[in-house]
C-alpha atoms as a PDB file:
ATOM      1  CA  UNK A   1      95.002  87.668  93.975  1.00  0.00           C
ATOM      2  CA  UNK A   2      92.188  86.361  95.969  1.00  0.00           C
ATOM      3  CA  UNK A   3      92.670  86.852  99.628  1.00  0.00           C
ATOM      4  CA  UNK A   4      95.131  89.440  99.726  1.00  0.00           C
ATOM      5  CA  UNK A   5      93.497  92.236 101.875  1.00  0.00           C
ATOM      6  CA  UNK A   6      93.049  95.678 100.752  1.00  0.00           C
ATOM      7  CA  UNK A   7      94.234  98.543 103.110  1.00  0.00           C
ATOM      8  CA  UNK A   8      91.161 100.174 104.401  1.00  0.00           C
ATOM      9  CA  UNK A   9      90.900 104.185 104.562  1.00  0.00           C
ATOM     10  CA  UNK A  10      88.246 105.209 107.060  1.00  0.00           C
ATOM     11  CA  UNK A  11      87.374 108.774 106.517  1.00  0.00           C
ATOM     12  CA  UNK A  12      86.241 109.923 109.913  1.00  0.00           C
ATOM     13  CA  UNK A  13      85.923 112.629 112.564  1.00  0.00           C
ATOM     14  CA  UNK A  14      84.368 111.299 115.417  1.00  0.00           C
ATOM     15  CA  UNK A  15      87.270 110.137 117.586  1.00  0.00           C
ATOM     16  CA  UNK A  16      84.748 107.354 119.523  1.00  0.00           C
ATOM     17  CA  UNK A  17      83.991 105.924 115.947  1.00  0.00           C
ATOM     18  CA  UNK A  18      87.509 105.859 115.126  1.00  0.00           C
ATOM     19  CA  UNK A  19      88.171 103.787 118.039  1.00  0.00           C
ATOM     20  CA  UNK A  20      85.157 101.429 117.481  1.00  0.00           C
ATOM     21  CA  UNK A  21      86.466 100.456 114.743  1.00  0.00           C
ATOM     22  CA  UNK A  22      89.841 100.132 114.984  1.00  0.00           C
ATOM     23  CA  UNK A  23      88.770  97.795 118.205  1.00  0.00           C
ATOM     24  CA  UNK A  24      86.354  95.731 116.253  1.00  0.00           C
ATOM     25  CA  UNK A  25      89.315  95.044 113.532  1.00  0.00           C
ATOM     26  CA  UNK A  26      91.551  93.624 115.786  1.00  0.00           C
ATOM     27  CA  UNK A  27      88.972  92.165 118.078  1.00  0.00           C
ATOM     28  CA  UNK A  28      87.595  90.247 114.660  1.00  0.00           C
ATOM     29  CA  UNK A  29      91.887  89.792 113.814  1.00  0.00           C
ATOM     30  CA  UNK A  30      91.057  91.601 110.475  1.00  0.00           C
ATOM     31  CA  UNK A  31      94.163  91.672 108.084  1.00  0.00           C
ATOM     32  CA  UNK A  32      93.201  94.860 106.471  1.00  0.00           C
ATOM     33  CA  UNK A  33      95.859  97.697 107.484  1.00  0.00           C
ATOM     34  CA  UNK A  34      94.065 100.639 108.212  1.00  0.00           C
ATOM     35  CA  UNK A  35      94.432 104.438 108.012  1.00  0.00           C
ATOM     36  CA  UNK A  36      92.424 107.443 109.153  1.00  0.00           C
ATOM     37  CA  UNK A  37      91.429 110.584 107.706  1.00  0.00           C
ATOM     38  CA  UNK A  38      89.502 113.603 109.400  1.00  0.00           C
ATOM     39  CA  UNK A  39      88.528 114.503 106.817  1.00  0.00           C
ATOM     40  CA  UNK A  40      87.543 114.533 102.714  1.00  0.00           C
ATOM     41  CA  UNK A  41      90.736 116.812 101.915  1.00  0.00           C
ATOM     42  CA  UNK A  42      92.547 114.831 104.117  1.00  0.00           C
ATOM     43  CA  UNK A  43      91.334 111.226 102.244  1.00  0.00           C
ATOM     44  CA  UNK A  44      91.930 112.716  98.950  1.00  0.00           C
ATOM     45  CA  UNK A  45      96.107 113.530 100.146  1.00  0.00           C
ATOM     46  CA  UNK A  46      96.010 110.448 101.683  1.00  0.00           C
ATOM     47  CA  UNK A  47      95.179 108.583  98.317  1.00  0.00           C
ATOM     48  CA  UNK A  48      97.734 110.685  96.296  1.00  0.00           C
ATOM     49  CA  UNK A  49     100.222 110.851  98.108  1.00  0.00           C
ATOM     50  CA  UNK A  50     100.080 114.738  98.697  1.00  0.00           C
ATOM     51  CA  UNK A  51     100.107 114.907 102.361  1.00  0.00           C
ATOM     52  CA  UNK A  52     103.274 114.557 102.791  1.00  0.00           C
ATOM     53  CA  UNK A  53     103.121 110.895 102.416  1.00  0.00           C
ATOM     54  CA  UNK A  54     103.140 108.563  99.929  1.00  0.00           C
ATOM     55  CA  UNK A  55      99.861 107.096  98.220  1.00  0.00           C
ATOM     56  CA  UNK A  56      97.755 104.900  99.614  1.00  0.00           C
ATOM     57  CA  UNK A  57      98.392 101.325  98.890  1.00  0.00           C
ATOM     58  CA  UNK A  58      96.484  99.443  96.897  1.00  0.00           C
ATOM     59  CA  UNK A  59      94.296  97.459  96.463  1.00  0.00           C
ATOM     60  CA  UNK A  60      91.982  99.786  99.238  1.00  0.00           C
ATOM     61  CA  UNK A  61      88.441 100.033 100.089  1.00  0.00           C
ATOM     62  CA  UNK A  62      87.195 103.452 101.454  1.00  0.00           C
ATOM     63  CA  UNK A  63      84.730 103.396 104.461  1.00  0.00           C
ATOM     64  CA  UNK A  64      83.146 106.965 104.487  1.00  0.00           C
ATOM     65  CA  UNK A  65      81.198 109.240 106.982  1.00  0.00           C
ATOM     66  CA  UNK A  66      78.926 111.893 105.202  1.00  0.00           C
ATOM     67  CA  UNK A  67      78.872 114.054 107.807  1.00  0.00           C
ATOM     68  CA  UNK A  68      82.815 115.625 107.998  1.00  0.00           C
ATOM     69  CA  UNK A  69      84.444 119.330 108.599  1.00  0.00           C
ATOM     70  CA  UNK A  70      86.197 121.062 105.536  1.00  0.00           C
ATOM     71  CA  UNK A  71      84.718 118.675 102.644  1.00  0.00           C
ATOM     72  CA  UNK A  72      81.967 116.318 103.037  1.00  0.00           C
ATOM     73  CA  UNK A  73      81.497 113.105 102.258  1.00  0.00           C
ATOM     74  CA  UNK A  74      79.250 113.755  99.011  1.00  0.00           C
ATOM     75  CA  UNK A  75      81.949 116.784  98.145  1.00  0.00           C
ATOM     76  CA  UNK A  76      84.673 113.573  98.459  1.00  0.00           C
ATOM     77  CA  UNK A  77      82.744 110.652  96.326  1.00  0.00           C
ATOM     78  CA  UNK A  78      82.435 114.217  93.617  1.00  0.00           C
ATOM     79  CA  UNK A  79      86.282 114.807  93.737  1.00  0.00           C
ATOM     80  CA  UNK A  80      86.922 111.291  94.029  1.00  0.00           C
ATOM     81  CA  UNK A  81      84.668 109.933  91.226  1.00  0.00           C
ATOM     82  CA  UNK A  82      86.242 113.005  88.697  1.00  0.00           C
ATOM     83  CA  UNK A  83      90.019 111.439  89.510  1.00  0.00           C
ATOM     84  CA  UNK A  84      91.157 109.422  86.578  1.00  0.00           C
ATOM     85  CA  UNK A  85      93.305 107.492  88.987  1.00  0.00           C
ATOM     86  CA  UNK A  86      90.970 106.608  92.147  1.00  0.00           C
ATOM     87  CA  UNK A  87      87.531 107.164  90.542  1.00  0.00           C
ATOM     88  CA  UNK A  88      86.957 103.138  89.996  1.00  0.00           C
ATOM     89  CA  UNK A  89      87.814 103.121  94.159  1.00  0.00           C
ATOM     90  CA  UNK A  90      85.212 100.981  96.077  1.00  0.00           C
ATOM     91  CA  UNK A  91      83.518 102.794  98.153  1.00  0.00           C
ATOM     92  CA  UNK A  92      81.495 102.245 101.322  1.00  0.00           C
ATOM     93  CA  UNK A  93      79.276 104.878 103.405  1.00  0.00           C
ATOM     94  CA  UNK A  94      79.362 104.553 107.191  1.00  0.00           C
ATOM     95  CA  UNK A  95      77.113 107.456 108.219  1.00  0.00           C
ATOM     96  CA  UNK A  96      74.421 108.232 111.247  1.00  0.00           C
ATOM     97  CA  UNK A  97      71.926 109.397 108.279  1.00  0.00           C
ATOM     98  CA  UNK A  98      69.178 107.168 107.282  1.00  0.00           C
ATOM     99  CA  UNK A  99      67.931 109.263 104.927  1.00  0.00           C
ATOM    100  CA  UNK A 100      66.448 108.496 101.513  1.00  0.00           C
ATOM    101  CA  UNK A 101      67.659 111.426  99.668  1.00  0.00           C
ATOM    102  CA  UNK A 102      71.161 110.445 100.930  1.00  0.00           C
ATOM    103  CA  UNK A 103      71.086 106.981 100.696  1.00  0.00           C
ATOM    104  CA  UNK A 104      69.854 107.945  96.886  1.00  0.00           C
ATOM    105  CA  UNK A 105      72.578 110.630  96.524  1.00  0.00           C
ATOM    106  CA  UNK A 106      75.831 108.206  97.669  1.00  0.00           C
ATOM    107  CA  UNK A 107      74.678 105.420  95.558  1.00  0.00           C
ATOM    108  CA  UNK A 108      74.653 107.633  92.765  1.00  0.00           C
ATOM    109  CA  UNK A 109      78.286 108.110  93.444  1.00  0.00           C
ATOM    110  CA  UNK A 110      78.697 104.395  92.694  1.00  0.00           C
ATOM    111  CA  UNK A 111      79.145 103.462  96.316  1.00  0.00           C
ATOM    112  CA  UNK A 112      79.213  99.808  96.782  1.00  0.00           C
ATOM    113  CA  UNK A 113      77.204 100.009  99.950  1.00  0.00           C
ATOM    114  CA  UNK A 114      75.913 101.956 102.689  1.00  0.00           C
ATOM    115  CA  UNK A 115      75.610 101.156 106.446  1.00  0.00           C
ATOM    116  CA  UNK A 116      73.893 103.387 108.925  1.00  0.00           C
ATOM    117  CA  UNK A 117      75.932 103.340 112.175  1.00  0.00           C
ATOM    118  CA  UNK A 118      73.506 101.895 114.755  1.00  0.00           C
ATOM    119  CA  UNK A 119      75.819 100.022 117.461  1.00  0.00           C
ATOM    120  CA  UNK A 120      79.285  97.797 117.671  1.00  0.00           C
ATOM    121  CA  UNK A 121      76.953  95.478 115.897  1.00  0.00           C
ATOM    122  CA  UNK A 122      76.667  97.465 112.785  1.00  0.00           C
ATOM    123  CA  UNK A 123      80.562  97.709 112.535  1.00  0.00           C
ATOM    124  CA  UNK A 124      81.048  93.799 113.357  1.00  0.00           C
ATOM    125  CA  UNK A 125      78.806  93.423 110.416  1.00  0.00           C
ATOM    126  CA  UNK A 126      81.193  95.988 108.236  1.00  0.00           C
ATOM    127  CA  UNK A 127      83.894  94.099 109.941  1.00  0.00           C
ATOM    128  CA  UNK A 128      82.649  90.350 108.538  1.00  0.00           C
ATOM    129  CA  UNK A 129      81.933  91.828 104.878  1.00  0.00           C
ATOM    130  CA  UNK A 130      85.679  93.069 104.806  1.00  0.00           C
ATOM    131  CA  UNK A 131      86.740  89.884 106.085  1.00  0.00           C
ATOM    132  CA  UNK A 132      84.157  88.146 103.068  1.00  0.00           C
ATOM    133  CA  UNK A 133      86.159  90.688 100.422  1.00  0.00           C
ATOM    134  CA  UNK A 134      89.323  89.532 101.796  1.00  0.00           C
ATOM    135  CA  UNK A 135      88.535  86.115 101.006  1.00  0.00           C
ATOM    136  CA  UNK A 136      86.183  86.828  97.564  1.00  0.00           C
ATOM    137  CA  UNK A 137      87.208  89.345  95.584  1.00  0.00           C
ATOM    138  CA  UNK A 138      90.185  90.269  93.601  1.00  0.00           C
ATOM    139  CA  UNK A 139      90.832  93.995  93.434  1.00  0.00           C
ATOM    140  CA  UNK A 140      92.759  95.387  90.909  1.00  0.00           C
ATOM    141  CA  UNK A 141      96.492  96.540  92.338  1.00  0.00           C
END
């Protein structure tokens, strides 16, 4: 249904980032519901439901940091893209590397996009795309 908007998962470690955004999404009175994860392990329990939780809602976008403790981001979008179940999960990179090789490397993983955090402008600008998703596109349920 057009309009309904997803939950977001932000996969990352840096507690400052964490807070950036969450800030930004209310400052910008985003709908999205949003849920942290340190980690790639801790995204991938978070999405089935084997944290101790249950799944992650959906529809969901995933906004992902490369650069994480126990399983990386690349290690995630390998795990994730192998899961019959959350493979087709959009999928955008939120990292401090510009780097060619892994701006190549994630959009081989069939990320939708890739952002290199610069400043609160960069995630205002991640902030007004979710809020053009929540008003554009229909994810599936």
């Amino acid at each position: 249904m057009p309009g309904a908007a997803p939950h977001v998962l932000l996969v990352e470690d840096d507690d400052v980032d964490v807070m950036v955004v969450t800030r930004v999404f209310k400052k910008m009175q985003l709908p999205n519901a949003l849920t942290v994860a340190r980690d790639g392990v801790e995204a991938l329990d978070v999405l089935r439901g084997t944290g101790g939780g249950p799944p992650m809602p959906r529809p969901y976008i995933i906004l992902l940091d490369l650069n994480l403790p126990r399983m990386n981001g690349f290690e995630f979008l390998e795990e994730l893209r192998r899961d019959p179940e959350h493979g087709s999960a959009v999928v955008f990179v939120l990292t401090t590397s510009d780097s060619e090789r892994d701006k190549a490397a994630a959009y081989a993983h069939r990320v939708a996009g890739y952002a290199v955090k610069a400043d609160v402008q960069r995630y205002r600008d991640i902030a007004d795309l979710l809020g053009a998703y929540n008003r554009a596109i229909e994810l599936p349920g």
